[in-house]
Protein backbone atom coordinates (compact mmCIF):
# COMPACT_ATOMS: atom_id res chain seq x y z
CA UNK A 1 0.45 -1.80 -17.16
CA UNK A 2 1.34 -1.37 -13.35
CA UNK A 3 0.06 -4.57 -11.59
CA UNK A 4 -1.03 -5.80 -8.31
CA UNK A 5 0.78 -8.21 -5.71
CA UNK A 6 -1.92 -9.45 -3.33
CA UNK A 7 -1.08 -11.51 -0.08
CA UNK A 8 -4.15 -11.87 1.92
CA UNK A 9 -4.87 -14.09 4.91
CA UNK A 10 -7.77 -16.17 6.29
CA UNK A 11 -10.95 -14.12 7.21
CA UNK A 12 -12.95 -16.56 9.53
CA UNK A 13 -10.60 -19.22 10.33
CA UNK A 14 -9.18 -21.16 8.05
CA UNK A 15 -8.57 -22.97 4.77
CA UNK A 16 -12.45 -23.62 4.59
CA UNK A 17 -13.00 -19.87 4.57
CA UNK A 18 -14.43 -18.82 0.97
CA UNK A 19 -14.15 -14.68 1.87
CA UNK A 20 -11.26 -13.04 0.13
CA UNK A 21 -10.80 -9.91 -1.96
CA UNK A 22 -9.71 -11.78 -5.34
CA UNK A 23 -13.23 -10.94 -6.52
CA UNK A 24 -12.42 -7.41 -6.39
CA UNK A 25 -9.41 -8.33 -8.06
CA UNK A 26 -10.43 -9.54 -10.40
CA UNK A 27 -13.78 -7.25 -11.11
CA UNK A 28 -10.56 -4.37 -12.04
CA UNK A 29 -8.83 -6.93 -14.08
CA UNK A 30 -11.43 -7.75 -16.33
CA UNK A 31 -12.55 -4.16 -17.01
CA UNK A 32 -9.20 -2.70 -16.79
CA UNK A 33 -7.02 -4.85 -17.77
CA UNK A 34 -4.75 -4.74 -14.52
CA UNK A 35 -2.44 -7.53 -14.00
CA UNK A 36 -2.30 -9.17 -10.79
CA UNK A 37 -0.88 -11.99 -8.45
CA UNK A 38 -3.32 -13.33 -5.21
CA UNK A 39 -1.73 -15.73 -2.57
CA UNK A 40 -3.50 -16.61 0.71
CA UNK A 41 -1.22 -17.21 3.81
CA UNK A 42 -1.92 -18.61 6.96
CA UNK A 43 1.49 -18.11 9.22
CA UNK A 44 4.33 -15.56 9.18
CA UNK A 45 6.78 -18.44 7.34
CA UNK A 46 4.09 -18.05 4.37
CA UNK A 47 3.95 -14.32 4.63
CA UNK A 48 7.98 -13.81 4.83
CA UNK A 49 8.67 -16.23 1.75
CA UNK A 50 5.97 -13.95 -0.42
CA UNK A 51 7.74 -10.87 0.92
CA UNK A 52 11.06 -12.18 -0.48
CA UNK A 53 9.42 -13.33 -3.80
CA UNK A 54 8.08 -9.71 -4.05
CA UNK A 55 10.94 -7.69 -3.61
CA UNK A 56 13.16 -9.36 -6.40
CA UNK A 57 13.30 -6.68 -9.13
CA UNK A 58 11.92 -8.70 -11.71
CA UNK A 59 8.26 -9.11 -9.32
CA UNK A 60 8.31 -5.67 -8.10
CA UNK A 61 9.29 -3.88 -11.18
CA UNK A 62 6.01 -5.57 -12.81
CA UNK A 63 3.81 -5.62 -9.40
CA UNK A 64 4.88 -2.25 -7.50
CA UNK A 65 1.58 -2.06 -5.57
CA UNK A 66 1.69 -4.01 -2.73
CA UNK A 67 -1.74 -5.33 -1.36
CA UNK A 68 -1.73 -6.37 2.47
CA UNK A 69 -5.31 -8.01 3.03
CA UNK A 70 -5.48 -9.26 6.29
CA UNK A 71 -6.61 -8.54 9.58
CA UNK A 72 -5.19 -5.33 11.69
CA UNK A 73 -4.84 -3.37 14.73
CA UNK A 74 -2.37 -0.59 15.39
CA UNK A 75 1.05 -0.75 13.79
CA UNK A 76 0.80 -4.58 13.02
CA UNK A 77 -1.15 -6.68 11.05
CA UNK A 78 -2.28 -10.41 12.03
CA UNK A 79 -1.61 -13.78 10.11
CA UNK A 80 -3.66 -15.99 11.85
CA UNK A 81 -2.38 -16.01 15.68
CA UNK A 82 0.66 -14.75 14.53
CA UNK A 83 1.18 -10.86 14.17
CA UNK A 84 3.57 -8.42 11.82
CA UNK A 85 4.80 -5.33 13.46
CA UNK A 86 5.49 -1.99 10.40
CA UNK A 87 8.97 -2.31 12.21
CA UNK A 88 9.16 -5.80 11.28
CA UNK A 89 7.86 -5.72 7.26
CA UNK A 90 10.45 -3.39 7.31
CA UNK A 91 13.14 -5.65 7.87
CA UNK A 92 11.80 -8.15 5.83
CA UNK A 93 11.86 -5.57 2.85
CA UNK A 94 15.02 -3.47 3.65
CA UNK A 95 15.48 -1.09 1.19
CA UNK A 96 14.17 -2.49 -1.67
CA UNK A 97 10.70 -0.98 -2.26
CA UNK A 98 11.63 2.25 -4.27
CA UNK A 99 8.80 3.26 -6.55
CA UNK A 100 6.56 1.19 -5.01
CA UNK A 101 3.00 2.05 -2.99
CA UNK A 102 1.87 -0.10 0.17
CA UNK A 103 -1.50 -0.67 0.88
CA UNK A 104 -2.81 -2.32 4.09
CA UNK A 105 -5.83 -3.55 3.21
CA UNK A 106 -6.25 -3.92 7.01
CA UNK A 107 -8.01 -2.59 10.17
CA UNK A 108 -6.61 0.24 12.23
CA UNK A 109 -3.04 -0.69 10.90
CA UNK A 110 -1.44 2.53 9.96
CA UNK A 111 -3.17 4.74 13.04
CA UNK A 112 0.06 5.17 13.98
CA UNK A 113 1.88 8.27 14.46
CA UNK A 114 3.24 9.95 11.31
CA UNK A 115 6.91 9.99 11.85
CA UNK A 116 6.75 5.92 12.28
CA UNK A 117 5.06 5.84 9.23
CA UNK A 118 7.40 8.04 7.32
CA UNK A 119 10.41 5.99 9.12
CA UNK A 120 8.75 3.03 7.72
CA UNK A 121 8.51 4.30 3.79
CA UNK A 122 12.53 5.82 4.28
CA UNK A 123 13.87 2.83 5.22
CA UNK A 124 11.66 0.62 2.77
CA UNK A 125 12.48 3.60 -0.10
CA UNK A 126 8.37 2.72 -0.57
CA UNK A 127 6.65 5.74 -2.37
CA UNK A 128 3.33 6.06 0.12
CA UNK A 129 1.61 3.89 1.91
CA UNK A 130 -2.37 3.57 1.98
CA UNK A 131 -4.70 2.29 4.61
CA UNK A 132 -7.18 2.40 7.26
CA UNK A 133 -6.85 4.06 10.48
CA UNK A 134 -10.15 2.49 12.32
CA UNK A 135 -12.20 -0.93 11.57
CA UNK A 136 -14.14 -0.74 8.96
CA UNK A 137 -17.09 -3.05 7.52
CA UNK A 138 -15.73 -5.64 5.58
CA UNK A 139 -18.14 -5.29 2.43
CA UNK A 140 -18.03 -1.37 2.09
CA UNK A 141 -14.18 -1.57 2.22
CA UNK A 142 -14.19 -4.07 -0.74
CA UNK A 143 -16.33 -1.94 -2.36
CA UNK A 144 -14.20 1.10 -2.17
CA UNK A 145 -10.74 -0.60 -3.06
CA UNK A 146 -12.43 -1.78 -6.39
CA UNK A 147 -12.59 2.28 -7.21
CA UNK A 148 -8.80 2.82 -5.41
CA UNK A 149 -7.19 0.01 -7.74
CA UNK A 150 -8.75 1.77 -10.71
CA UNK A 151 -7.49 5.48 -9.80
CA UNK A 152 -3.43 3.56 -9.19
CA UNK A 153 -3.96 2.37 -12.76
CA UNK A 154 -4.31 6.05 -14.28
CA UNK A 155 -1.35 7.54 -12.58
CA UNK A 156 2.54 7.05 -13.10
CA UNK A 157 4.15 5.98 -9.50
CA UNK A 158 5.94 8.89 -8.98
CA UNK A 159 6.04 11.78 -5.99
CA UNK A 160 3.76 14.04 -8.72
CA UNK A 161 1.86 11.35 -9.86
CA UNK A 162 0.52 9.87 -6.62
CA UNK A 163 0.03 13.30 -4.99
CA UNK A 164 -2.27 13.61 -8.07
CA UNK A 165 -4.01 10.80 -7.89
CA UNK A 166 -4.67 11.34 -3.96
CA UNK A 167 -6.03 14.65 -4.42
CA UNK A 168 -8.56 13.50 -7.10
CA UNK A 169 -9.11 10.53 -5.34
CA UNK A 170 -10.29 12.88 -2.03
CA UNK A 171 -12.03 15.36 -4.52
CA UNK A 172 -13.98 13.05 -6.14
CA UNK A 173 -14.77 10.50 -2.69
CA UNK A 174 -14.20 12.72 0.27
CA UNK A 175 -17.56 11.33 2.32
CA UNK A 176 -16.44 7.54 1.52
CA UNK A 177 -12.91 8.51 2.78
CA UNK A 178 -13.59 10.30 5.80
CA UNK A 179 -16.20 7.46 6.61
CA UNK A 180 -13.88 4.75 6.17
CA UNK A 181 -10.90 7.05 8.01
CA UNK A 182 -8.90 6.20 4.71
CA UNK A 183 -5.50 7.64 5.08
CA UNK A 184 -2.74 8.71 1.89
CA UNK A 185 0.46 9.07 3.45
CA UNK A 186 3.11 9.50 0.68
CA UNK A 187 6.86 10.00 1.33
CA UNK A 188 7.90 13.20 2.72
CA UNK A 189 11.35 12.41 1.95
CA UNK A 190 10.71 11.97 -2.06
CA UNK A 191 8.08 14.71 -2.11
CA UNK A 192 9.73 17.61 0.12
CA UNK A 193 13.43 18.05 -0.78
CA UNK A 194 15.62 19.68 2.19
CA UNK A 195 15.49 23.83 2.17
CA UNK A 196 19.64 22.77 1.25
CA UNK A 197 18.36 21.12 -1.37
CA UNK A 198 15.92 23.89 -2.53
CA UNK A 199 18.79 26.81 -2.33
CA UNK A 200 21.37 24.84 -4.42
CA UNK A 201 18.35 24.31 -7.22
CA UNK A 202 17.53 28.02 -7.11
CA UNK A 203 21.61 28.34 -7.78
CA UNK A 204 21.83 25.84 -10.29
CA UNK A 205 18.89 27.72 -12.24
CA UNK A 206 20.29 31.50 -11.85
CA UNK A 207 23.16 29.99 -13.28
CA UNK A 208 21.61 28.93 -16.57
């Protein structure tokens, strides 16, 4: 079963702050059985030594959704004082995300424009990345990734899967999504194959 790699930081302050999301971690584990890994950071050292933990084969292979819980504003996301451009996880991941989903559990962070976005999930080879593109209450958020962990564990991670998943997802939620300004962004590049591409399949199948 597809698990979950969780690095969230410090909601209020610091290490005295009780608020975190491994409640609704573990809420999906026990009643679906998903696996999962939680670690809090507190400064950009923490979050770049999980990052390099993560994207070893053997950690993402087993955890290949992502789960950014921290605070946010456009583009970046904040550890503590510190701050985390999209340009900069990107470097810290390279190009070793494929078949993996990103979610930024995080305020405002992917209101960005599209093609930085889809820059972001080339050069990562990540499969789509989820998030929010305004603030949103704490609580109802929490609430509404307990129902978005249990929809990842139905669907394979693949271009047809996830597009599946999203569209049920929206069917199913579409006043919760538009309320929280939830945005599915998945990877043009994987899903949309060049019109080059498209006329030398048509060839290859006339020829069969």
């Amino acid at each position: 079963m597809k698990g979950v790699f969780c690095i969230e930081g410090f909601w209020y302050g610091d290490q005295r702050d009780k608020t975190s999301v491994y409640p609704v971690l573990d809420v999906v584990h026990r009643y679906e059985g998903m696996p999962f890994i939680h670690h809090r950071c507190a400064t950009v050292k923490e979050f770049e030594y999980c990052m390099s933990r993560w994207k070893t084969k053997s950690f993402h292979e087993k955890y290949p959704l992502l789960y950014l819980s921290f605070h946010g504003e456009k583009g970046i996301i904040k550890i503590g004082k510190e701050t985390v451009s999209i340009d900069e996880l990107a470097d810290l991941l390279e190009d070793k995300c494929n078949g993996v989903i990103i979610y930024f559990g995080a305020c405002s962070t992917v209101d960005i424009d599209k093609r930085k976005l889809q820059s972001f999930m080339n050069k990562t080879g990540t499969l789509a990345v989820f998030g929010y593109r305004k603030d949103v209450d704490w609580l109802r958020s929490a609430s509404f990734e307990i129902l978005l962990l249990s929809y990842f564990l139905r669907y394979p991670f693949d271009s047809s899967g996830i597009k599946q998943m999203s569209e049920e997802l929206y069917a199913e939620h579409k006043y919760l999504i538009n309320q929280l300004d939830f945005r599915m962004e998945l990877n043009e590049k994987f899903n949309f194959p060049r019109k080059s591409e498209k006329k030398n399949l048509l060839i290859k199948l006339r020829k069969k």
